[in-house]
N, C-alpha and C. Protein backbone atom coordinates (compact mmCIF):
# COMPACT_ATOMS: atom_id res chain seq x y z
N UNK A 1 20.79 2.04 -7.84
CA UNK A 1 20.54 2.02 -6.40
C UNK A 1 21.45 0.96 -5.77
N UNK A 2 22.03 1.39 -4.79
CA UNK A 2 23.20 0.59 -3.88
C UNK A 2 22.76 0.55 -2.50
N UNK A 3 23.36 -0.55 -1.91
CA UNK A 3 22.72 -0.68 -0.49
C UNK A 3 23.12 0.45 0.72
N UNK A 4 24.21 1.01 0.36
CA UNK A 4 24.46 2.09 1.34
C UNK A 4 23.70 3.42 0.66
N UNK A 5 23.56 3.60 -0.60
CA UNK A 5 22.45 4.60 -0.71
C UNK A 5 20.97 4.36 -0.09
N UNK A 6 20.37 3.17 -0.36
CA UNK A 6 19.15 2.86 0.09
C UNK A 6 18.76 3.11 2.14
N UNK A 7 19.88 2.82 2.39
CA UNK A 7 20.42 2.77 3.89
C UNK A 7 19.97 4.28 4.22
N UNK A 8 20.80 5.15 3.70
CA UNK A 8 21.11 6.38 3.28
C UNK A 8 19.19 7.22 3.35
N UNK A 9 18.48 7.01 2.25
CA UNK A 9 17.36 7.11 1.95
C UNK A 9 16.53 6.47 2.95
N UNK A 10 16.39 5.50 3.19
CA UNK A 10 15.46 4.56 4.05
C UNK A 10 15.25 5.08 5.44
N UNK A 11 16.49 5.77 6.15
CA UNK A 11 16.86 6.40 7.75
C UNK A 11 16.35 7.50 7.35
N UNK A 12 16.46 8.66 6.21
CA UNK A 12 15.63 9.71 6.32
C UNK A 12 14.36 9.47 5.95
N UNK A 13 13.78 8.65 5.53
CA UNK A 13 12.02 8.45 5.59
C UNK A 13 11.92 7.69 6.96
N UNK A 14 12.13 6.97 7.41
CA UNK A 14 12.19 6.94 8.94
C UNK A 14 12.24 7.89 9.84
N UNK A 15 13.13 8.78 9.75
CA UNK A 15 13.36 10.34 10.64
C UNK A 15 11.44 11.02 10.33
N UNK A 16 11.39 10.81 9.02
CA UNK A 16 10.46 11.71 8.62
C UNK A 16 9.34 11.01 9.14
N UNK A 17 9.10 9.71 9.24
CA UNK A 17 7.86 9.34 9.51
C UNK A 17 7.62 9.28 10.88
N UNK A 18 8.81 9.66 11.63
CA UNK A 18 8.60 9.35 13.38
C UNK A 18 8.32 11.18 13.75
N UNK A 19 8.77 11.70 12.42
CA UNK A 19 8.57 13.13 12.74
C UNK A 19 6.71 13.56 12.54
N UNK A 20 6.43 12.80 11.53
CA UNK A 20 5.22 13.27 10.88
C UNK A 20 3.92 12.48 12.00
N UNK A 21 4.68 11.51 12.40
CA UNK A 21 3.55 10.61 13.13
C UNK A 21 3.18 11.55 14.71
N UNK A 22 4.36 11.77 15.08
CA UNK A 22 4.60 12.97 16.55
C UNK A 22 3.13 13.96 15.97
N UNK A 23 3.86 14.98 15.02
CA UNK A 23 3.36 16.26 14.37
C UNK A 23 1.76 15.35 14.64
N UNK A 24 1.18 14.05 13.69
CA UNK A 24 -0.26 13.98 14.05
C UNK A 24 -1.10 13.73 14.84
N UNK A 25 -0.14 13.17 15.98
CA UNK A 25 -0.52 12.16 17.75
C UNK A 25 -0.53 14.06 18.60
N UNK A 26 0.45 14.84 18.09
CA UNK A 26 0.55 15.95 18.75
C UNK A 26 -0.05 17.42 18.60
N UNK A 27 0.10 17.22 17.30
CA UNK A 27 -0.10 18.27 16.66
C UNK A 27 -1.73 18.37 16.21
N UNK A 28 -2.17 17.62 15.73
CA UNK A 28 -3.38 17.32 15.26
C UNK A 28 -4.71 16.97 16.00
N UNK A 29 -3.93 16.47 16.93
CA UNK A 29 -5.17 15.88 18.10
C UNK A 29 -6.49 17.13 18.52
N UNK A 30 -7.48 17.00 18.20
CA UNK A 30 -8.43 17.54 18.64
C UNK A 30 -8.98 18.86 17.59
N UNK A 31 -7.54 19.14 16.34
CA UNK A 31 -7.50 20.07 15.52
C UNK A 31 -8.31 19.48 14.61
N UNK A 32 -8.67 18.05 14.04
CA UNK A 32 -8.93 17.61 12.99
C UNK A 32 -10.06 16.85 13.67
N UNK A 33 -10.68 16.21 12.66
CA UNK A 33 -11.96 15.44 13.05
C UNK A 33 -11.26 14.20 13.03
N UNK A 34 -12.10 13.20 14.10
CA UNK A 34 -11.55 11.55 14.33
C UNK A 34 -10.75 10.57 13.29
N UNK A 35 -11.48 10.91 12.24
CA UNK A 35 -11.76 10.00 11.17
C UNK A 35 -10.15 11.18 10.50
N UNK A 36 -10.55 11.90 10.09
CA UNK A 36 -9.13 12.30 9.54
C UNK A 36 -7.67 12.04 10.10
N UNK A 37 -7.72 12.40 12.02
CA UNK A 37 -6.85 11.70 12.18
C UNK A 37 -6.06 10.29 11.89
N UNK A 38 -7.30 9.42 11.78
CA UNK A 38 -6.85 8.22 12.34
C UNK A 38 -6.61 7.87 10.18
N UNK A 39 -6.81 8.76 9.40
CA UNK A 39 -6.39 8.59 8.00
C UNK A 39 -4.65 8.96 8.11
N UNK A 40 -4.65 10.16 8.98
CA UNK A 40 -3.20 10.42 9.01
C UNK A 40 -2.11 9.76 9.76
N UNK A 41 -2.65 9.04 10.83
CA UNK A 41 -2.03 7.79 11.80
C UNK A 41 -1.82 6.54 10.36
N UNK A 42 -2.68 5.98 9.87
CA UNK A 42 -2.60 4.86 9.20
C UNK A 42 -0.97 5.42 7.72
N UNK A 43 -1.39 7.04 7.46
CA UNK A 43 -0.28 7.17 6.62
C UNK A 43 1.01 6.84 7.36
N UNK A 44 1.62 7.14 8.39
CA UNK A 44 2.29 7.11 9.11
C UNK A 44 2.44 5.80 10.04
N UNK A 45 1.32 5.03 9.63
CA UNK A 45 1.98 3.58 9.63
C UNK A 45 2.38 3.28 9.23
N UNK A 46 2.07 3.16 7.89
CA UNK A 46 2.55 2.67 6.32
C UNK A 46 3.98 3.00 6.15
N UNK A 47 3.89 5.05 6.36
CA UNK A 47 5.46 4.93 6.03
C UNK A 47 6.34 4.63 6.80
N UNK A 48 6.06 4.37 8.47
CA UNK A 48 7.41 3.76 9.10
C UNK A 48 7.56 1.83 9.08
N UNK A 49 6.72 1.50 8.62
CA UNK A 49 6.49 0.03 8.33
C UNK A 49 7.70 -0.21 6.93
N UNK A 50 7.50 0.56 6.04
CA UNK A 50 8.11 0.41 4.77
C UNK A 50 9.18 1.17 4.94
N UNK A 51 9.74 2.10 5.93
CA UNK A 51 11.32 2.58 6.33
C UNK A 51 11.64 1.18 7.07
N UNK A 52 11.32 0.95 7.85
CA UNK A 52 11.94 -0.44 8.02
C UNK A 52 12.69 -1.22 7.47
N UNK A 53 11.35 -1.92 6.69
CA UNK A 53 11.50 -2.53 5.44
C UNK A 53 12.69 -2.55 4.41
N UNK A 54 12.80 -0.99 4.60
CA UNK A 54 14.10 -1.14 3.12
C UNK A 54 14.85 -0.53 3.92
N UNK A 55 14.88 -0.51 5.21
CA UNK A 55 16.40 -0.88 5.64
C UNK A 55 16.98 -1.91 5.84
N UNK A 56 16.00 -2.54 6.08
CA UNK A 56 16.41 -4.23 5.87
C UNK A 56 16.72 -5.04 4.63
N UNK A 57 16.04 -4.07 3.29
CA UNK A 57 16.53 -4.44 1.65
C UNK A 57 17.77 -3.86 1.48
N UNK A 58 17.96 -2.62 2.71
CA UNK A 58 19.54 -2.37 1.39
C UNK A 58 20.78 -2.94 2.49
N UNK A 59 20.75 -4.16 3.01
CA UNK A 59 21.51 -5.16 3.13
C UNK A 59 21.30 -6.25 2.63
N UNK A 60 20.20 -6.39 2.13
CA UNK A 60 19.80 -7.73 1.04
C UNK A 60 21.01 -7.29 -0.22
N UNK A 61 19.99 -5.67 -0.62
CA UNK A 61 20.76 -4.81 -2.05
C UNK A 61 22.40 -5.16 -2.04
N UNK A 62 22.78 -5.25 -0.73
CA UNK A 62 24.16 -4.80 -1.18
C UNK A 62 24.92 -6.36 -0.99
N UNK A 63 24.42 -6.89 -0.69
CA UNK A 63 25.14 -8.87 -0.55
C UNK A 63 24.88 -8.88 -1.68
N UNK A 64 23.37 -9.16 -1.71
CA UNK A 64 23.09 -9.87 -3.62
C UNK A 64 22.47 -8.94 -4.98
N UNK A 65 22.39 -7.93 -5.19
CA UNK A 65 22.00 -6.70 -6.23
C UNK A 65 21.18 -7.85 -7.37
N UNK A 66 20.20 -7.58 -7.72
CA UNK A 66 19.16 -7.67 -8.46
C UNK A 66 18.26 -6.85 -9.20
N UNK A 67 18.03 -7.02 -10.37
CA UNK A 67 16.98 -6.08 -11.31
C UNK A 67 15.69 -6.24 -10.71
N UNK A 68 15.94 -7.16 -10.01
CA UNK A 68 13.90 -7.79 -9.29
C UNK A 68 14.10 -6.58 -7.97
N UNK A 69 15.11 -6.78 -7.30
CA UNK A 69 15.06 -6.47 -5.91
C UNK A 69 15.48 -4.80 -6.42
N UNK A 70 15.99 -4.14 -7.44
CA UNK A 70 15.99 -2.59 -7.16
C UNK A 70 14.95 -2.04 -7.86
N UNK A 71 13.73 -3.35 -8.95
CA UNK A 71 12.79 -2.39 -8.93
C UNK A 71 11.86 -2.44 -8.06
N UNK A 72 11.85 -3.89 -7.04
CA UNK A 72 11.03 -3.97 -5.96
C UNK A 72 11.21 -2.65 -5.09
N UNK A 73 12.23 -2.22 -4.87
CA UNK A 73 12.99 -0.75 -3.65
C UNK A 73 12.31 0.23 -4.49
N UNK A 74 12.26 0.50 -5.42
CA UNK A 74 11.79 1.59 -6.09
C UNK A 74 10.51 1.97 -5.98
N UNK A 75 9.50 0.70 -6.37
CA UNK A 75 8.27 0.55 -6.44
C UNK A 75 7.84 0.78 -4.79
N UNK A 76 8.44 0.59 -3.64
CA UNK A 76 8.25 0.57 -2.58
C UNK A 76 8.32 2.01 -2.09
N UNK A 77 9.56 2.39 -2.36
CA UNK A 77 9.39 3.87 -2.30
C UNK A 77 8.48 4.97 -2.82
N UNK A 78 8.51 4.84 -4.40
CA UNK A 78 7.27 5.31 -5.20
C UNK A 78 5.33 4.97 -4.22
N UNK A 79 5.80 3.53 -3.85
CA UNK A 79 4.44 3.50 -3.36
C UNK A 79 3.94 4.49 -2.03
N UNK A 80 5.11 4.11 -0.84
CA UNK A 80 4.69 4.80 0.42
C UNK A 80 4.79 6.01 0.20
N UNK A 81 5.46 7.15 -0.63
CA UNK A 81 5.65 8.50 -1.00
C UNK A 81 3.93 8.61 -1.81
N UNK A 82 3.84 8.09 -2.55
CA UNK A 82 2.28 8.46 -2.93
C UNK A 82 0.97 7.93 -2.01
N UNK A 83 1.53 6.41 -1.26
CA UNK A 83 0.10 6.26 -0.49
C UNK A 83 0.11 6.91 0.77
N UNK A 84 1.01 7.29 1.92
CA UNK A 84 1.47 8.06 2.58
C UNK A 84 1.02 9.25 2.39
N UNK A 85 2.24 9.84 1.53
CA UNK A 85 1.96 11.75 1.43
C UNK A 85 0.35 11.84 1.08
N UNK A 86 -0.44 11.33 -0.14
CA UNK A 86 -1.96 11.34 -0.35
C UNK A 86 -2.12 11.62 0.90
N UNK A 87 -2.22 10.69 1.61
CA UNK A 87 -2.76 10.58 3.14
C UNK A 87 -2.43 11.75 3.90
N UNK A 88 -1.35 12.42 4.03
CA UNK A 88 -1.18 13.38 4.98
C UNK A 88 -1.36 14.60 4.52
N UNK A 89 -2.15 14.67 2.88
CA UNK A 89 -2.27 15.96 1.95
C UNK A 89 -3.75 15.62 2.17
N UNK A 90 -4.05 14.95 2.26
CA UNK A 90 -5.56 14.77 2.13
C UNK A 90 -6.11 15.48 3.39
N UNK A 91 -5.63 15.60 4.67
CA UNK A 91 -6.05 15.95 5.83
C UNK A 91 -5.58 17.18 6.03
N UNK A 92 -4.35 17.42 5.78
CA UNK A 92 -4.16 18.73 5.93
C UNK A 92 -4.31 19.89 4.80
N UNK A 93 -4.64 19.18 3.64
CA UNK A 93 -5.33 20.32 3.13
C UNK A 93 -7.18 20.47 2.91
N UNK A 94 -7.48 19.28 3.07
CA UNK A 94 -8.89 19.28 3.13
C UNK A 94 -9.54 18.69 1.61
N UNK A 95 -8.45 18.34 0.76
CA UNK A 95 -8.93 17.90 -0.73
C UNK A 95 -8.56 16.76 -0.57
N UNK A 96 -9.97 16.28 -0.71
CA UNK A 96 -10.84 14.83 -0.57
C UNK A 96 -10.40 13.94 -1.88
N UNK A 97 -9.90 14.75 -2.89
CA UNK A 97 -9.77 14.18 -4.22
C UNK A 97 -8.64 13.63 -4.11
N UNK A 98 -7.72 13.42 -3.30
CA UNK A 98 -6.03 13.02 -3.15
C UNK A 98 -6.33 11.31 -2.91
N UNK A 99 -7.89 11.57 -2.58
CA UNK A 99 -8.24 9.87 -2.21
C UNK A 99 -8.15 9.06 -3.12
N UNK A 100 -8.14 9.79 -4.30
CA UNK A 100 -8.63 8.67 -5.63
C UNK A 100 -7.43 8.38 -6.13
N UNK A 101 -5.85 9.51 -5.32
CA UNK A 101 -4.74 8.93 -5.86
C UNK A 101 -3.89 7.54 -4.74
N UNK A 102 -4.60 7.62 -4.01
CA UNK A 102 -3.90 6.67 -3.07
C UNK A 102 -3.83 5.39 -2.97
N UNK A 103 -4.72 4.51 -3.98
CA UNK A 103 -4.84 3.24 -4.47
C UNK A 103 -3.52 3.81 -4.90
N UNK A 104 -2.88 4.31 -6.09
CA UNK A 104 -2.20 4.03 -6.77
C UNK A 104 -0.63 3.73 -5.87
N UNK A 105 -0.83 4.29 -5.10
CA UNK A 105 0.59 4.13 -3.69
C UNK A 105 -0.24 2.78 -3.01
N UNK A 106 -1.09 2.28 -2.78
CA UNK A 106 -1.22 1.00 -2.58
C UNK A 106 -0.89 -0.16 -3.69
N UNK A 107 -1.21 0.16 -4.78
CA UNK A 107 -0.57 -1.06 -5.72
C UNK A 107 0.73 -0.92 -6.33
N UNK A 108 1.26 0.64 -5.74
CA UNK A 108 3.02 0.20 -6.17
C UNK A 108 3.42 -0.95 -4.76
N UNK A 109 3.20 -0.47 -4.11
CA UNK A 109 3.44 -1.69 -2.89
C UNK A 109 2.99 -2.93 -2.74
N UNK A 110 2.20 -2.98 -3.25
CA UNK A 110 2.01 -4.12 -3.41
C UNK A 110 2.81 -4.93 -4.49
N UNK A 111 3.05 -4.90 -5.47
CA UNK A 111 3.83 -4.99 -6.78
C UNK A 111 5.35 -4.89 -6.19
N UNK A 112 5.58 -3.72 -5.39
CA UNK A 112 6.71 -3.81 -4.91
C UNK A 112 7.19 -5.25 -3.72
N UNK A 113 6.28 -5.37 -3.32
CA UNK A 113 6.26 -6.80 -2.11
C UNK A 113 6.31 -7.98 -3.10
N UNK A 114 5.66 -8.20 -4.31
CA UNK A 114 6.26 -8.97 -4.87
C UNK A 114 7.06 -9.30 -5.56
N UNK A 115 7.65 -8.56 -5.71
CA UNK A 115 9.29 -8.28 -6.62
C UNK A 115 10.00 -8.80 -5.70
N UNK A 116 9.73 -8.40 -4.07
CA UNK A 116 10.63 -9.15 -3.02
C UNK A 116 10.60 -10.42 -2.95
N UNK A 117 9.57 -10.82 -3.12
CA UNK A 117 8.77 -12.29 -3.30
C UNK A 117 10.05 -12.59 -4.06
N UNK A 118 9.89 -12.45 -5.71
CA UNK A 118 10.09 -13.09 -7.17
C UNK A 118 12.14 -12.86 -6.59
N UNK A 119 12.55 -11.80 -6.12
CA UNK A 119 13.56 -11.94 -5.60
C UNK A 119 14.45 -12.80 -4.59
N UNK A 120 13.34 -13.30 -3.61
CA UNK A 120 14.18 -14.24 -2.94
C UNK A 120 14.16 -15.49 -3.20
N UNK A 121 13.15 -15.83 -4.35
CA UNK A 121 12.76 -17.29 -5.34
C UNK A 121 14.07 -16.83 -6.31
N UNK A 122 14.42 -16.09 -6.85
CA UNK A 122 16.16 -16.27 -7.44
C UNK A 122 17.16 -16.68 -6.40
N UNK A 123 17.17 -15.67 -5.67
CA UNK A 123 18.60 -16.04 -4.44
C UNK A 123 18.22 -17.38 -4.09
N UNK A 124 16.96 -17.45 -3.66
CA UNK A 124 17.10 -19.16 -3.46
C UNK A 124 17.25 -20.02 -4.35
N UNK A 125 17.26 -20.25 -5.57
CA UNK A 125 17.57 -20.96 -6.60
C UNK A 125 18.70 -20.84 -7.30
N UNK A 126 19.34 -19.24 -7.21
CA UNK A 126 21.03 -19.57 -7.38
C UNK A 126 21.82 -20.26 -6.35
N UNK A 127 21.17 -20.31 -5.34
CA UNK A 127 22.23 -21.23 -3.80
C UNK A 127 22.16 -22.57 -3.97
N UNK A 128 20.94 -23.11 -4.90
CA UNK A 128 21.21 -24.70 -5.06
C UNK A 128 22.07 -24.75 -5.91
């Protein structure tokens, strides 16, 4: 993984999450019950929070490249693709069971946030 690929990747989950968030503010409103919506709003937080995010890593990626920082990108991706999509499979198909996979897209992200952590404790300690 390279910073203009991540760039690359990061702008189309962005596209997708400003697309998917529309589709549930628009599309969904009044189709779904409260509580489901506001499950499919929170996915669609998550994933434009973490498109951000690693658009802002793959200019970290591409100054300083790290084994910490591309499995942190990975784990980040892996996470919002499983805690996310869960979320927007869970409502639109009506299987409740997608719930029990969505911790697991919460603790790649999390794990992934600290790799960012354990990453900028190197860059800062190779600059002294």
């Amino acid at each position: 993984m390279n910073g203009p690929r991540l760039l690359t990747i990061a702008a189309g989950l962005a596209a997708l999450g400003v697309a998917l968030g529309a589709f549930g503010a628009h599309g969904l409103a009044g189709r779904v019950a409260p509580a489901d919506l506001a499950t499919f709003e929170t996915g669609a937080r998550y994933h434009l929070i973490h498109a951000v995010a690693l658009i802002g890593l793959a200019g970290w990626l591409d100054r300083r490249p790290s084994p910490r920082l591309v499995w942190a990108v990975r784990l980040l991706l892996l996470g919002v693709t499983v805690f996310s999509g869960t979320l927007y499979l869970l409502v639109l198909t009506g299987q409740r069971w997608l719930g029990a996979i969505t911790p697991i897209g919460g603790v790649s992200l999390i794990i992934g946030w600290l790799l960012v952590a354990a990453a900028g404790v190197d860059a800062r300690s190779s600059e002294r």
